[in-house]
Every structure is written in structure tokens, then in C-alpha cells.
C-alpha atoms as a PDB file:
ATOM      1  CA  UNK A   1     104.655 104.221 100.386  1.00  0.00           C
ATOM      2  CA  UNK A   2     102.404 106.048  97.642  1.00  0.00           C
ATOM      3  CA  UNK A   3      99.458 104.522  96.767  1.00  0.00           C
ATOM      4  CA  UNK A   4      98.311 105.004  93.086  1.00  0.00           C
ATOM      5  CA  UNK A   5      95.583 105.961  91.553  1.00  0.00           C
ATOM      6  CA  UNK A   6      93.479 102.685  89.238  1.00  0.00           C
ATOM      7  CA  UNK A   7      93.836 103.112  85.146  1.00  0.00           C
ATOM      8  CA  UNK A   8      91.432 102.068  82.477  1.00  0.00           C
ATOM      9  CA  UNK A   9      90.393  98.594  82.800  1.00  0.00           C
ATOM     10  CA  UNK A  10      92.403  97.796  79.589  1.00  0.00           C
ATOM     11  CA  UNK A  11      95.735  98.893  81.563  1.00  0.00           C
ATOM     12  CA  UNK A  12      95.777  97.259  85.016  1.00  0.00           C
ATOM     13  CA  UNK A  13      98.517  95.852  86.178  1.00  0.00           C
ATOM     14  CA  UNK A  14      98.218  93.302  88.554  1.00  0.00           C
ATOM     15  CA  UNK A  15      98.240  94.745  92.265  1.00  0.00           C
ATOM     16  CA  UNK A  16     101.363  94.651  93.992  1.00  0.00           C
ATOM     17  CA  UNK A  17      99.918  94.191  97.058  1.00  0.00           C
ATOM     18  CA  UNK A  18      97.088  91.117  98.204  1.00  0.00           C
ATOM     19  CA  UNK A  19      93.591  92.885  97.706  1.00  0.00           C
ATOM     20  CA  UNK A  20      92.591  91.113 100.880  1.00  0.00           C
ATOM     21  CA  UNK A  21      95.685  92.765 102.924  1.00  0.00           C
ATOM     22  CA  UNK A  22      94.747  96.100 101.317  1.00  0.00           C
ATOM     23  CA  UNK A  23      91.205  96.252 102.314  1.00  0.00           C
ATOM     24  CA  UNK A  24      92.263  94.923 105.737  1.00  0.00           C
ATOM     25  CA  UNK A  25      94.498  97.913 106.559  1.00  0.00           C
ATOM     26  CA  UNK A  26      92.089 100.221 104.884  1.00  0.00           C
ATOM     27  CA  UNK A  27      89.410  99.248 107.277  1.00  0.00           C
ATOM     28  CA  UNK A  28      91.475  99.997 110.061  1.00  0.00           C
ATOM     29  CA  UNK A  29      91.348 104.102 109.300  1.00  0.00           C
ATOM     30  CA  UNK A  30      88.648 106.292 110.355  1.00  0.00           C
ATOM     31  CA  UNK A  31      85.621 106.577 108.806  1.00  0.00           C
ATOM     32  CA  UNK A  32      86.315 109.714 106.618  1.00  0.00           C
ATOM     33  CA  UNK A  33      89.701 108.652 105.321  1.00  0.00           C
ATOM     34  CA  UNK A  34      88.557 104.913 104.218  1.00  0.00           C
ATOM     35  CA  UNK A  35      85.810 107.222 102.502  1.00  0.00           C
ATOM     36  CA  UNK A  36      88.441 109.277 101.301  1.00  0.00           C
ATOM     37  CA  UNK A  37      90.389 106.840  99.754  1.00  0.00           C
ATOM     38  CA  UNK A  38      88.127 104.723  98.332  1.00  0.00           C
ATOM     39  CA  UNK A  39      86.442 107.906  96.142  1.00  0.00           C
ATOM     40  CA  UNK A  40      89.763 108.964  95.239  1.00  0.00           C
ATOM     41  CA  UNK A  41      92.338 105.488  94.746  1.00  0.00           C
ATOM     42  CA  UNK A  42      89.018 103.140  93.571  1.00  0.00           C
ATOM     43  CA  UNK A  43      86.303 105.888  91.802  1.00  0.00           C
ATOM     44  CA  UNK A  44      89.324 107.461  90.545  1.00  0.00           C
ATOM     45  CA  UNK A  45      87.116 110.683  91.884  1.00  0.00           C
ATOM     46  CA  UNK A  46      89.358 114.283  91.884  1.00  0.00           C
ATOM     47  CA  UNK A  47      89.828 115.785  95.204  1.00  0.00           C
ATOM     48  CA  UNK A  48      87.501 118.753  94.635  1.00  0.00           C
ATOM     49  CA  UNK A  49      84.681 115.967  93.549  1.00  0.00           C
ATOM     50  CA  UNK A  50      85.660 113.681  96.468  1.00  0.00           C
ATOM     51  CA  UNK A  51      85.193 116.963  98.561  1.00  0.00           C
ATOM     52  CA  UNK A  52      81.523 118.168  97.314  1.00  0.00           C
ATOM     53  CA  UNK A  53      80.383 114.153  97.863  1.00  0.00           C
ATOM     54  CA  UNK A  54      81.656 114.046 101.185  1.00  0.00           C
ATOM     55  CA  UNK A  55      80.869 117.962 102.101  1.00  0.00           C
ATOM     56  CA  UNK A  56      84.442 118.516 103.213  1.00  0.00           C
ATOM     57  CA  UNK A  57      86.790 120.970 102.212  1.00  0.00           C
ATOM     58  CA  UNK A  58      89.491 119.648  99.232  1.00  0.00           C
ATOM     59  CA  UNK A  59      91.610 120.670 102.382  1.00  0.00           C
ATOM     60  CA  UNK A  60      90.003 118.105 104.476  1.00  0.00           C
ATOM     61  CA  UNK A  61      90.201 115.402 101.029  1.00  0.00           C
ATOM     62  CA  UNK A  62      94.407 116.333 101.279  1.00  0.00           C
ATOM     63  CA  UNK A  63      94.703 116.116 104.854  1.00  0.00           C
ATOM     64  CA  UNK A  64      92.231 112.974 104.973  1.00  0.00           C
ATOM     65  CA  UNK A  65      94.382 111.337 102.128  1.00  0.00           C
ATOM     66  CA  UNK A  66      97.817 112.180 103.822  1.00  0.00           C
ATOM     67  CA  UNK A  67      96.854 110.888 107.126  1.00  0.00           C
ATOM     68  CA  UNK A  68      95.931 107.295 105.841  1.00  0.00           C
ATOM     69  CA  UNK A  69      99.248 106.989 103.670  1.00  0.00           C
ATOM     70  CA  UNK A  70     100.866 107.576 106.666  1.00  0.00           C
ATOM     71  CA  UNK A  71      98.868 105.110 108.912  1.00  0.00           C
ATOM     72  CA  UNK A  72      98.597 102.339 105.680  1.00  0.00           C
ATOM     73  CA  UNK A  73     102.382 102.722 105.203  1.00  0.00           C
ATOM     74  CA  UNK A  74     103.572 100.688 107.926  1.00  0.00           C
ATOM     75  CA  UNK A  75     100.830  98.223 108.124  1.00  0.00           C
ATOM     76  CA  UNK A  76     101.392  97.096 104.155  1.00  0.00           C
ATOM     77  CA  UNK A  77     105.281  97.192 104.593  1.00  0.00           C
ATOM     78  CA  UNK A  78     105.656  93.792 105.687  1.00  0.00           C
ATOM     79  CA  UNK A  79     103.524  92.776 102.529  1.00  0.00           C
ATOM     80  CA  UNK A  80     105.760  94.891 100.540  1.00  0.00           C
ATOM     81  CA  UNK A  81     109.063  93.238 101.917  1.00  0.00           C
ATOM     82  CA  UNK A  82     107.867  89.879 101.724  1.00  0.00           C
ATOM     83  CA  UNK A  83     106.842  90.317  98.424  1.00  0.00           C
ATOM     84  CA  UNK A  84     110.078  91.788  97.266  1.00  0.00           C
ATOM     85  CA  UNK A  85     112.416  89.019  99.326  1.00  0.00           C
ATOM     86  CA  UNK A  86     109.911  85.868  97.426  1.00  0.00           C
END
């Protein structure tokens, strides 16, 4: 599962996933990637910005970003399927 970056206020869509299940599996990751993807997915900050805030390398941003799709994939699935089977 991708997440996606937040438009313009005039083009949300409504989430496809419960903000309070999102936020819940986000605070699960380590510190540096809920950092990571909050800068990036919510300040709609680019990587090399996300990296001078957080004094990482934009290596560290791509890593950091991989590593909590990977862990946030399988705890929002069952949100997904649920959502898709209603």
C-alpha cells in the first residue's frame, strides 16, 4: 500500500482510511519515520527539505519513508479490506 501525498485544501478527497486508525499505526513506527512521514505525507515537505529539518541525509528521508510503508502496510490492510467488503 502507497500512501499519498495531501492536495490543496480545495481538492481533498475524503480519506480512505479512519484518521484515528491512521494515526494509530503511525505511532507505532520509530521516532524518525513518524517524523518522516508526517513532514513529507501531512506538510507536504520534499525529501531534500524533510532532510535539512531533520539533519538526515535525503537518503535517510527514502529509507525512513520506505521502512514505514512497509511496517504501515499490514497494520492498515484490515482497514482497507473491510472497507472495500462494506
Amino acid at each position: 500500500m502507497a500512501l499519498t501525498r495531501l492536495q490543496a485544501p480545495s481538492t481533498i478527497e475524503a480519506p480512505s482510511l479512519p484518521t484515528p486508525a491512521l494515526w494509530s499505526a503511525v505511532r507505532h513506527l520509530p521516532r524518525l519515520q513518524r517524523s518522516v512521514v508526517a513532514l513529507y505525507y501531512v506538510d507536504d515537505m520534499p525529501i531534500a527539505e524533510v532532510a535539512t529539518v531533520l539533519g538526515v541525509s535525503p537518503g535517510t528521508v527514502k529509507t525512513s519513508l520506505s521502512r514505514a510503508r512497509i511496517v504501515l502496510a499490514p497494520m492498515l490492510s484490515g482497514h482497507l479490506q473491510g472497507e472495500v467488503e462494506s
